[in-house]
Protein backbone atom coordinates (compact mmCIF):
# COMPACT_ATOMS: atom_id res chain seq x y z
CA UNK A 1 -49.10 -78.64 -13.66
CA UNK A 2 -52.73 -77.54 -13.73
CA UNK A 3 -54.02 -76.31 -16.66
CA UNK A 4 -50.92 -77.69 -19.22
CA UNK A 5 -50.26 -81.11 -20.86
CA UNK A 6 -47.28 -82.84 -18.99
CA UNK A 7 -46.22 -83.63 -23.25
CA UNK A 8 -46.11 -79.81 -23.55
CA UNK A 9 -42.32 -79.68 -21.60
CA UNK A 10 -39.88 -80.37 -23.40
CA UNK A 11 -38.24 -83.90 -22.78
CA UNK A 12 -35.47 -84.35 -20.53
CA UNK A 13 -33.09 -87.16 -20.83
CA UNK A 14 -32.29 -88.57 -17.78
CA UNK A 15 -29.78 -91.10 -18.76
CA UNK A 16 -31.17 -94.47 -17.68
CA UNK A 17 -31.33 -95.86 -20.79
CA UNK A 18 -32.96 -94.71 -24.38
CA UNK A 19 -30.93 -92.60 -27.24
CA UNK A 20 -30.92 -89.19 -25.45
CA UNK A 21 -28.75 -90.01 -22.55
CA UNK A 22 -25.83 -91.03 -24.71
CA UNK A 23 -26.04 -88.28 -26.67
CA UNK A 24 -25.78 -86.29 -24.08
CA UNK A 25 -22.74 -87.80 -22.58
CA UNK A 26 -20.99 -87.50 -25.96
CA UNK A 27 -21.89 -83.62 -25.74
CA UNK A 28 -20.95 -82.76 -22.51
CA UNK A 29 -17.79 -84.75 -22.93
CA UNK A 30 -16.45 -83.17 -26.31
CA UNK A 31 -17.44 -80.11 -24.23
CA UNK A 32 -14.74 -81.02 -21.78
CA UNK A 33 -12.08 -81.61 -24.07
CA UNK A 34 -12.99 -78.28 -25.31
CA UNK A 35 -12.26 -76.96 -22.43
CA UNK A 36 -9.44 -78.84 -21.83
CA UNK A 37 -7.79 -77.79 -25.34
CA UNK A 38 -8.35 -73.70 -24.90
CA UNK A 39 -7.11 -74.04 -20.73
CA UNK A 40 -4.01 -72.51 -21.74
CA UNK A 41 -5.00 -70.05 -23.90
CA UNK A 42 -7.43 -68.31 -20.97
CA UNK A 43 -5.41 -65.74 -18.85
CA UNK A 44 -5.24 -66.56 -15.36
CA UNK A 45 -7.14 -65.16 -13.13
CA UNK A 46 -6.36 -61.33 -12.66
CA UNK A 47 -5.08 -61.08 -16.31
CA UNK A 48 -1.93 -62.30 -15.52
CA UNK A 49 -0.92 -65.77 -17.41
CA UNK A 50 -0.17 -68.48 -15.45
CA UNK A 51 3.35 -69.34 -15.31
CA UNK A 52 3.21 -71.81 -12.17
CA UNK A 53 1.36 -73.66 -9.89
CA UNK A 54 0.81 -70.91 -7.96
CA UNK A 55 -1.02 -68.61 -10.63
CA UNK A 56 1.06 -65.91 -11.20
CA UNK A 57 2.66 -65.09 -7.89
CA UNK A 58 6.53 -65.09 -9.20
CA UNK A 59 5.61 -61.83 -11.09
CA UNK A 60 4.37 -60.42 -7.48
CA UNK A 61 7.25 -59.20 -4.80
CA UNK A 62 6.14 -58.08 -0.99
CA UNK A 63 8.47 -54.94 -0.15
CA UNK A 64 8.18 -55.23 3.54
CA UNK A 65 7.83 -51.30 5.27
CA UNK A 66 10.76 -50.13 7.02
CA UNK A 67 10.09 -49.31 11.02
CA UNK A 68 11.34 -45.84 11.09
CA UNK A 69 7.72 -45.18 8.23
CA UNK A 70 5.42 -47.01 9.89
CA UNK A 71 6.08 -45.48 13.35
CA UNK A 72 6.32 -42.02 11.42
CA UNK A 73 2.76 -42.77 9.98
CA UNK A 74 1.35 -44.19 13.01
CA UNK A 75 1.93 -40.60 14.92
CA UNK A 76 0.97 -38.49 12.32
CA UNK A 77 -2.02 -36.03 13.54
CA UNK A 78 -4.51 -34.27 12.43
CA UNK A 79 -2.78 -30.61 12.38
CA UNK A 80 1.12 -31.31 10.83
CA UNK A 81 3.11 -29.17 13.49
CA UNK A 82 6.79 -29.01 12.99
CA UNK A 83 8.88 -30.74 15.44
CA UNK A 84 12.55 -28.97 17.05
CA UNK A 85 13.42 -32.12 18.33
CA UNK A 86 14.13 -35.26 15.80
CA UNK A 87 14.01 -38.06 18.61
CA UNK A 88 11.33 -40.72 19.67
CA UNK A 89 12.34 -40.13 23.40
CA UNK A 90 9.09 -38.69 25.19
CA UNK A 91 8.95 -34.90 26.12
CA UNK A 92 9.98 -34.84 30.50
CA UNK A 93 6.67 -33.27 32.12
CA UNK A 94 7.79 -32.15 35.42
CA UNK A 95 4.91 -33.68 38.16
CA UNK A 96 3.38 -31.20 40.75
CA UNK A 97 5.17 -31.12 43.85
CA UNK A 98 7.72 -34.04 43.89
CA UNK A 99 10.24 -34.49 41.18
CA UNK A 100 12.81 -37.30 41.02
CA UNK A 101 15.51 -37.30 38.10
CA UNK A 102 18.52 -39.23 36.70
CA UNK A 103 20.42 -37.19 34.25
CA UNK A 104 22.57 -38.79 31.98
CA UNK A 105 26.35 -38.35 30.73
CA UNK A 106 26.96 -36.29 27.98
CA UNK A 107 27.84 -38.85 24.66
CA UNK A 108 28.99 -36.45 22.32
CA UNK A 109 32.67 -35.13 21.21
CA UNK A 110 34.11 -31.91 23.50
CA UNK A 111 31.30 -31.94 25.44
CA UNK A 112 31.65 -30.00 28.84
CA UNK A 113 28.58 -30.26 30.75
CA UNK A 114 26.10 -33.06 30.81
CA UNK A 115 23.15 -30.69 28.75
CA UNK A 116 23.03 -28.94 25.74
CA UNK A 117 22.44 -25.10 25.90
CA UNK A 118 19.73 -24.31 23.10
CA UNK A 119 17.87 -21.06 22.56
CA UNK A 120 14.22 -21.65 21.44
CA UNK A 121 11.49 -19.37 20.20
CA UNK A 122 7.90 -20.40 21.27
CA UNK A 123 4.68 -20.31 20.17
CA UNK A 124 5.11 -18.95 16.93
CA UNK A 125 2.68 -18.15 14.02
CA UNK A 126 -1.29 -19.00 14.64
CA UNK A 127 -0.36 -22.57 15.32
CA UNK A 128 2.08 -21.58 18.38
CA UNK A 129 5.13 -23.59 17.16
CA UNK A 130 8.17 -23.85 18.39
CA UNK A 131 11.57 -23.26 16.24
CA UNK A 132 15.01 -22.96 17.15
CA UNK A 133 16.82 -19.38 17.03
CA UNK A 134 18.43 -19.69 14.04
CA UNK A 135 20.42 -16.73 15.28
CA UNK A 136 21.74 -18.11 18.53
CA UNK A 137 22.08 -21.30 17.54
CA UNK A 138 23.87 -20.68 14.17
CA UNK A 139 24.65 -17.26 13.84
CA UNK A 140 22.58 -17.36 10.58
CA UNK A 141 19.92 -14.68 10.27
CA UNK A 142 16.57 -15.38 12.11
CA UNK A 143 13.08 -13.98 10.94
CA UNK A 144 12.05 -13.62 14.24
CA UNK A 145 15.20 -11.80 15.51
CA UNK A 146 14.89 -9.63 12.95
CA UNK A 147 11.33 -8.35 13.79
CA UNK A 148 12.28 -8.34 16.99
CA UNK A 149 15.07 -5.98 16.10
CA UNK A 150 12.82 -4.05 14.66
CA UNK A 151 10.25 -3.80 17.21
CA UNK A 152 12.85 -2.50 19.92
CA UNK A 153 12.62 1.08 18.99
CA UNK A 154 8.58 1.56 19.69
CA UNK A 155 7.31 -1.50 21.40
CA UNK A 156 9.44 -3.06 24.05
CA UNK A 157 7.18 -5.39 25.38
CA UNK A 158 6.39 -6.91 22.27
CA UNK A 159 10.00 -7.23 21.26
CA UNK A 160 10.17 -9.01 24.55
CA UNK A 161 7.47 -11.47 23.48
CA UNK A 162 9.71 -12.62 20.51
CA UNK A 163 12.89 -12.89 22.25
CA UNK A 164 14.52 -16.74 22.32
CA UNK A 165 13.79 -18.71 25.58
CA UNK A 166 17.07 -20.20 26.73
CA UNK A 167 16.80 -23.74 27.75
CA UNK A 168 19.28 -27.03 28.84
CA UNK A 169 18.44 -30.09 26.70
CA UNK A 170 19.20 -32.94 28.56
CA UNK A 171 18.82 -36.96 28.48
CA UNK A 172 17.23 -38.03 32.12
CA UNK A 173 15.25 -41.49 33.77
CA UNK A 174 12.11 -40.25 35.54
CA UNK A 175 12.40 -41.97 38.87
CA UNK A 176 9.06 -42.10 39.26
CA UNK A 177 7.75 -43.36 35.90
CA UNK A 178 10.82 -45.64 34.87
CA UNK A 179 8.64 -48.02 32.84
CA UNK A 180 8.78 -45.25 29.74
CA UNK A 181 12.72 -45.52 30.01
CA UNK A 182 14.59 -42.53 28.60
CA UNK A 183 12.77 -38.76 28.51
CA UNK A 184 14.42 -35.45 26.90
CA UNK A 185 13.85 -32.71 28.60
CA UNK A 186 14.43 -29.04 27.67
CA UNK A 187 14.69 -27.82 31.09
CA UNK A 188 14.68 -23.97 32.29
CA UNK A 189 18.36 -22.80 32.78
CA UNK A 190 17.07 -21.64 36.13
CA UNK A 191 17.16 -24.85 37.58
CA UNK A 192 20.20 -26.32 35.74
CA UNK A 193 22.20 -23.59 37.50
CA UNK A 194 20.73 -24.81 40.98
CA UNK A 195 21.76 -28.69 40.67
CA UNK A 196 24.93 -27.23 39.87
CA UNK A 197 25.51 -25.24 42.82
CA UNK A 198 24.75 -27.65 45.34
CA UNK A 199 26.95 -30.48 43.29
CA UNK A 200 30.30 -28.70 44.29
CA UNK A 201 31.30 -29.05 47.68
CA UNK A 202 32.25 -25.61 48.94
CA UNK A 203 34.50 -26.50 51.42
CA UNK A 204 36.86 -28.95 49.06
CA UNK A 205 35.54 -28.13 45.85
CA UNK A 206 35.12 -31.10 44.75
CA UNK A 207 32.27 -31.72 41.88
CA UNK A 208 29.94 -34.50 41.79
CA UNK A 209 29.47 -36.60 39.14
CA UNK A 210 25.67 -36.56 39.19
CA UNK A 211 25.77 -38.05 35.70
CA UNK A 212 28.09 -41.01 36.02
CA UNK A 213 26.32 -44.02 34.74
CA UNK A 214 27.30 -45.96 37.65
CA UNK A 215 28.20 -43.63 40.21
CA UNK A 216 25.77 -41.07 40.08
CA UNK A 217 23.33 -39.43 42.14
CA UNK A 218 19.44 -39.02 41.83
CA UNK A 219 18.50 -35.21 41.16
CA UNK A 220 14.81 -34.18 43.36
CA UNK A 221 13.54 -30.77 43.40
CA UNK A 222 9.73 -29.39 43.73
CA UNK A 223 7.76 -27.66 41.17
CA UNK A 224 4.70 -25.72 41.78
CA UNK A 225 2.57 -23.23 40.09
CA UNK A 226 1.68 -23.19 36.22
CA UNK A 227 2.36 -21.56 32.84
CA UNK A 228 4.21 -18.15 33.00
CA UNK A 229 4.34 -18.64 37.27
CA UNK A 230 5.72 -21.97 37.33
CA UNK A 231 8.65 -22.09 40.01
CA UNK A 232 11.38 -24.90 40.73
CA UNK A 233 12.57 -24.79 44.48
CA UNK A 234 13.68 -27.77 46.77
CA UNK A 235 16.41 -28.65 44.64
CA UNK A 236 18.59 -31.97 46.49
CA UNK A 237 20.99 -34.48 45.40
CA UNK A 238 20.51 -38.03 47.11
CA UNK A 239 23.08 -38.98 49.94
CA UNK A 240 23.72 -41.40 48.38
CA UNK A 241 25.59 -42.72 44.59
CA UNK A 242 23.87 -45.62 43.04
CA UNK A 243 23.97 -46.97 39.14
CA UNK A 244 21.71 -45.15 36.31
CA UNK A 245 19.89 -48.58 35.47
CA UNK A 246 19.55 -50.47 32.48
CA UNK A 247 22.17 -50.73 29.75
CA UNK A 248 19.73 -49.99 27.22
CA UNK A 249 18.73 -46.67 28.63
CA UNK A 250 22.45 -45.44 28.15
CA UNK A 251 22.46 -46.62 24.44
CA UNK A 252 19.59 -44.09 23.65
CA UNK A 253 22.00 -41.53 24.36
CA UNK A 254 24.89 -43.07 22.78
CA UNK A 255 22.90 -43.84 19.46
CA UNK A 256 21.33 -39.98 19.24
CA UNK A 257 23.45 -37.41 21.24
CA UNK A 258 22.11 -34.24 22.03
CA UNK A 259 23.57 -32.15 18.86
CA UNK A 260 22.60 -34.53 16.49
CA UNK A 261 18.52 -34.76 17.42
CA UNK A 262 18.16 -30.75 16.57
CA UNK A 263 15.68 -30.29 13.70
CA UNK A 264 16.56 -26.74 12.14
CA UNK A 265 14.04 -25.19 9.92
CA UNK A 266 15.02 -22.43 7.24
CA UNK A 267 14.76 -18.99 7.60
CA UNK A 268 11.92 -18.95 4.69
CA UNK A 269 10.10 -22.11 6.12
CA UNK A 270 10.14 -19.91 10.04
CA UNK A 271 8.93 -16.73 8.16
CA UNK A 272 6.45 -17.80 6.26
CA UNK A 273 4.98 -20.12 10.02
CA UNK A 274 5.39 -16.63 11.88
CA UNK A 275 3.29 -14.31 9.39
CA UNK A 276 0.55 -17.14 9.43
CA UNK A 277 1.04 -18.46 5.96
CA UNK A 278 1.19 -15.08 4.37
CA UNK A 279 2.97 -12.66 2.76
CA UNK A 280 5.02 -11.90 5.78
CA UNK A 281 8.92 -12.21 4.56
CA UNK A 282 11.69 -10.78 6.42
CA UNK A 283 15.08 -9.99 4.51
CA UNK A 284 17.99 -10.62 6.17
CA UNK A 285 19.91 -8.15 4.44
CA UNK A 286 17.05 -5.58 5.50
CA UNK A 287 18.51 -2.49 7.39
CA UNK A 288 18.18 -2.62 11.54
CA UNK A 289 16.14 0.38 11.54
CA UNK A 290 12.19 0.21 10.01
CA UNK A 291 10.86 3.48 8.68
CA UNK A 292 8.43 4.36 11.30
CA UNK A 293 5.78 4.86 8.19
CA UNK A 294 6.49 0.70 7.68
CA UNK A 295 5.32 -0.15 11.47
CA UNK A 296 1.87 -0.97 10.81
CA UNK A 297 2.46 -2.74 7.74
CA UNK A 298 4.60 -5.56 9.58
CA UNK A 299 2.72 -8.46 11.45
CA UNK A 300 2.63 -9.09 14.69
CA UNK A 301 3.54 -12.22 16.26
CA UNK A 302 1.46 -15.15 14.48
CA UNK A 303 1.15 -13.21 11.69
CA UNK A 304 -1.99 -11.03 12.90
CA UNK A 305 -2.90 -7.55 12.21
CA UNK A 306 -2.08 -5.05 15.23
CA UNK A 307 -5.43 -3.63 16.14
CA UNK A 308 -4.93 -0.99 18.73
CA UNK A 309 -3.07 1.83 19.28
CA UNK A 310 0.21 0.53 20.74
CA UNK A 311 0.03 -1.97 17.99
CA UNK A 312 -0.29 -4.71 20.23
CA UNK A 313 -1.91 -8.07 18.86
CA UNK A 314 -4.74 -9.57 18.62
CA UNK A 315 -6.41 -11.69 20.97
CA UNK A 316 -4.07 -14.85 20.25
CA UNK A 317 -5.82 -18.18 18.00
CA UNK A 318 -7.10 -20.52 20.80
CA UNK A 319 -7.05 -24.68 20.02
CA UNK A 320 -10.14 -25.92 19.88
CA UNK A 321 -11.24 -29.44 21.41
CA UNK A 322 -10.85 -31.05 17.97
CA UNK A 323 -7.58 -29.60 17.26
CA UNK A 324 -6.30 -31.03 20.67
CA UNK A 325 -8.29 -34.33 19.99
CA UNK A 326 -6.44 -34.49 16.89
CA UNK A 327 -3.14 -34.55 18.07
CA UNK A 328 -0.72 -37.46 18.21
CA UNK A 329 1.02 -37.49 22.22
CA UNK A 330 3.84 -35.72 20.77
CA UNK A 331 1.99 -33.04 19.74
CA UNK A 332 0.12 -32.83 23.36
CA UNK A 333 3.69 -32.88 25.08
CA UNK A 334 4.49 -29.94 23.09
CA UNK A 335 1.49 -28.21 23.69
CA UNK A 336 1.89 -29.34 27.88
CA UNK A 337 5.55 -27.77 27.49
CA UNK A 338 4.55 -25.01 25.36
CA UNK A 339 1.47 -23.85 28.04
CA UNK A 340 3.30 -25.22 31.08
CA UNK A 341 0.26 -27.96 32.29
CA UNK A 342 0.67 -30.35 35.02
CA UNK A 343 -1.77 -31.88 37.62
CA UNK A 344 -2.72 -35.33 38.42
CA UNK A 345 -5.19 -35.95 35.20
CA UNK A 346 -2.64 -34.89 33.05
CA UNK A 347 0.25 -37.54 34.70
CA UNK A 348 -2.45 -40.41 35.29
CA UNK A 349 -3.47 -40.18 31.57
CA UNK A 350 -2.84 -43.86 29.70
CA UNK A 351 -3.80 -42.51 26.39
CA UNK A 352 -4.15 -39.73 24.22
CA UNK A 353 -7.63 -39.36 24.42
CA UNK A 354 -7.57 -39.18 28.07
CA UNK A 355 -4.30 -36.91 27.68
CA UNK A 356 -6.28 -34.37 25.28
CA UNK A 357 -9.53 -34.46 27.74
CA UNK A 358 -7.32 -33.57 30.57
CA UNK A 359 -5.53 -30.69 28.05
CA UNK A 360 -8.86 -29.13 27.50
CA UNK A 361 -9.49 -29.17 30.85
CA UNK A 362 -6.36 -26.84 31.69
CA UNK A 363 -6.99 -24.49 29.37
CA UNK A 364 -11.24 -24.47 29.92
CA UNK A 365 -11.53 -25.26 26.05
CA UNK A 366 -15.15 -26.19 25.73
CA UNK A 367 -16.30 -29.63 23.34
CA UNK A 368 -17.81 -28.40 20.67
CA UNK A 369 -21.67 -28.59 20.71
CA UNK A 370 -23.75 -31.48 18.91
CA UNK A 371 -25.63 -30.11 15.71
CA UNK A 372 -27.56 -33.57 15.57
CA UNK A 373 -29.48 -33.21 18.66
CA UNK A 374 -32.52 -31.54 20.19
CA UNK A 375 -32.42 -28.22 21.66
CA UNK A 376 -33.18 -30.00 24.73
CA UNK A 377 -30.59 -33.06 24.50
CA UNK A 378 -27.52 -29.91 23.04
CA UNK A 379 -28.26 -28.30 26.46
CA UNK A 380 -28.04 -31.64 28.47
CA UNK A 381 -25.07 -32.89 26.44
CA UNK A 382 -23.17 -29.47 27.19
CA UNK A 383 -23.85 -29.21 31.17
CA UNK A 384 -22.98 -33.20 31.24
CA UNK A 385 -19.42 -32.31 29.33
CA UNK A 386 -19.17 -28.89 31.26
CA UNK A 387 -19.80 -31.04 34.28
CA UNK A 388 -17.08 -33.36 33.64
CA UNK A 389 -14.61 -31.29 32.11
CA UNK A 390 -15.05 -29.34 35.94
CA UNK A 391 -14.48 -33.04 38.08
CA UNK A 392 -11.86 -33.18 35.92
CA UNK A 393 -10.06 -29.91 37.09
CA UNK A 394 -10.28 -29.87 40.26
CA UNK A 395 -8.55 -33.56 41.03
């Protein structure tokens, strides 16, 4: 208070006694009524009024989110790839070397075999999709049938490129990984035919019933190599019947048999994925034979230019480590189906992350280098991922 006269503040009742303090308490208390008398004319708080004790939450309903959404949400990726399959069921990745199976019965009406005979075109468009032959499958017109139609007369070995895979969709238990429960597996017809030839006895000719949920047999058979060179040999059926498992596992099948988890995409939808996005549009009412004159105008597969003299393609769009990163596990099954990976990393993985390391491992696609870092630290970073991208592939 140096320098001032304590008289100079201004007085301030401190209701002990004197005229001030009462006054005082008669203000603040007409205040309060005040307050009191224009409490309901205030909006609650939010803007809402209050119509009951608990301000306004009658005018409020939770919608709770239906299962089938979130899980939908919670795989979504960062690249939208169209699926051929509508199931949750993982993708079957056959192991290296040993392979033990159950397949399951067959659960839909006039069924004769225990798998479903598809016809699938793969790696379609610059994102290497995969669509089922509208053609084969429906006898409707197919984009991709068409160009390869077309392609027949002067390039034979890209016509073969675009011709539809044949495959045997199946329900099966993975012996050795039965914790996941049921797998789908869009097997190579090869090895379909094998399992049954050795399940008829050729001196009675009686069948087996590999795929009787309680007396059934166990399916093993080897697979070695990768990609385009990836062979199926060894195929055995176990001496012995024994039960499929758990009840639940045979309700998967019942609930969604094989016909009814197809996914069919239009013809426009598959022509417009096959030229790339772009102007690419087969007619199916477009004659058999192309003008020679027209050949260079039409894409090639993916929807690239041709750029030598055979018209071949391109070299084909490579993923990049944060496309793969940015996958949800179905879309790394897909791509481990679609390129034909296995190997220990790839089994062992418990996530996707790992799952996408050991991806870009297979196919030598290099992390993408740091723009944040010394020259010096870049060059470190790169030999350290190099480094373990290299331990990686040679478990």
């Amino acid at each position: 208070m140096a320098g001032r006269d304590r008289d100079s503040y201004p007085e301030t009742p401190r209701g002990r006694g004197g005229d001030r303090a009462p006054a005082r308490d008669d203000d603040r208390g007409g205040r309060a009524r005040a307050r009191d008398d224009d409490r309901d004319e205030r909006p609650a708080r939010g803007g809402r009024d209050r119509d009951d004790s608990r301000g306004g939450r009658s005018t409020f309903s939770y919608q709770k989110r239906d299962a089938a959404t979130v899980r939908d949400r919670a795989q979504q990726g960062g690249k939208d790839f169209d699926q051929y399959l509508k199931t949750d069921a993982p993708g079957y990745v056959p192991h290296d070397n040993d392979n033990d199976i159950r397949i399951l019965p067959p659960t839909w009406e006039d069924n004769t075999h225990y798998g479903l005979d598809i016809w699938v075109h793969y790696s379609v468009g610059p994102d290497r999709q995969t669509y089922l032959c509208l053609h084969k499958m429906k006898g409707e017109p197919c984009p991709i049938c068409e160009e390869r139609q077309r392609a027949a007369r002067t390039d034979e070995e890209y016509a073969k490129e675009l011709e539809p895979k044949r495959r045997v969709l199946m329900y099966l238990i993975d012996r050795k990984n039965e914790r996941d429960g049921v797998h789908v597996w869009a097997a190579p017809w090869t090895i379909d035919r094998d399992i049954l030839q050795i399940s008829e006895d050729k001196r009675t000719g009686e069948v087996l019933s590999i795929d009787h949920p309680d007396e059934g047999y166990d399916i093993s058979f080897i697979k070695s190599g990768t990609k385009d060179r990836t062979k199926y040999s060894g195929v055995s059926i176990a001496r012995r019947e024994s039960p499929l498992g758990k009840d639940s596992w045979l309700e998967v099948a019942v609930d969604k048999p094989l016909p009814t988890i197809l996914n069919y995409f239009s013809y426009e939808h598959i022509a417009k994925e096959f030229g790339g996005g772009g102007s690419f549009t087969p007619k199916s009412d477009a004659p058999s034979r192309a003008r020679d004159d027209d050949r260079d105008e039409r894409p090639a597969r993916g929807g690239r230019d041709r750029d030598d003299s055979r018209g071949r393609n391109a070299d084909p769009v490579k993923l990049s480590w944060s496309d793969v990163h940015d996958m949800t596990m179905r879309e790394l099954d897909a791509v481990i189906e679609a390129e034909g990976l296995s190997g220990r990393d790839i089994e062992d993985a418990s996530d996707a992350s790992e799952l996408a390391d050991a991806i870009c491992a297979a196919l030598d696609i290099d992390p993408p280098r740091s723009t944040k870092r010394a020259s010096g630290d870049d060059d470190d970073t790169r030999s350290s991922d190099r480094a373990r991208l290299d331990r990686m592939g040679r478990r």
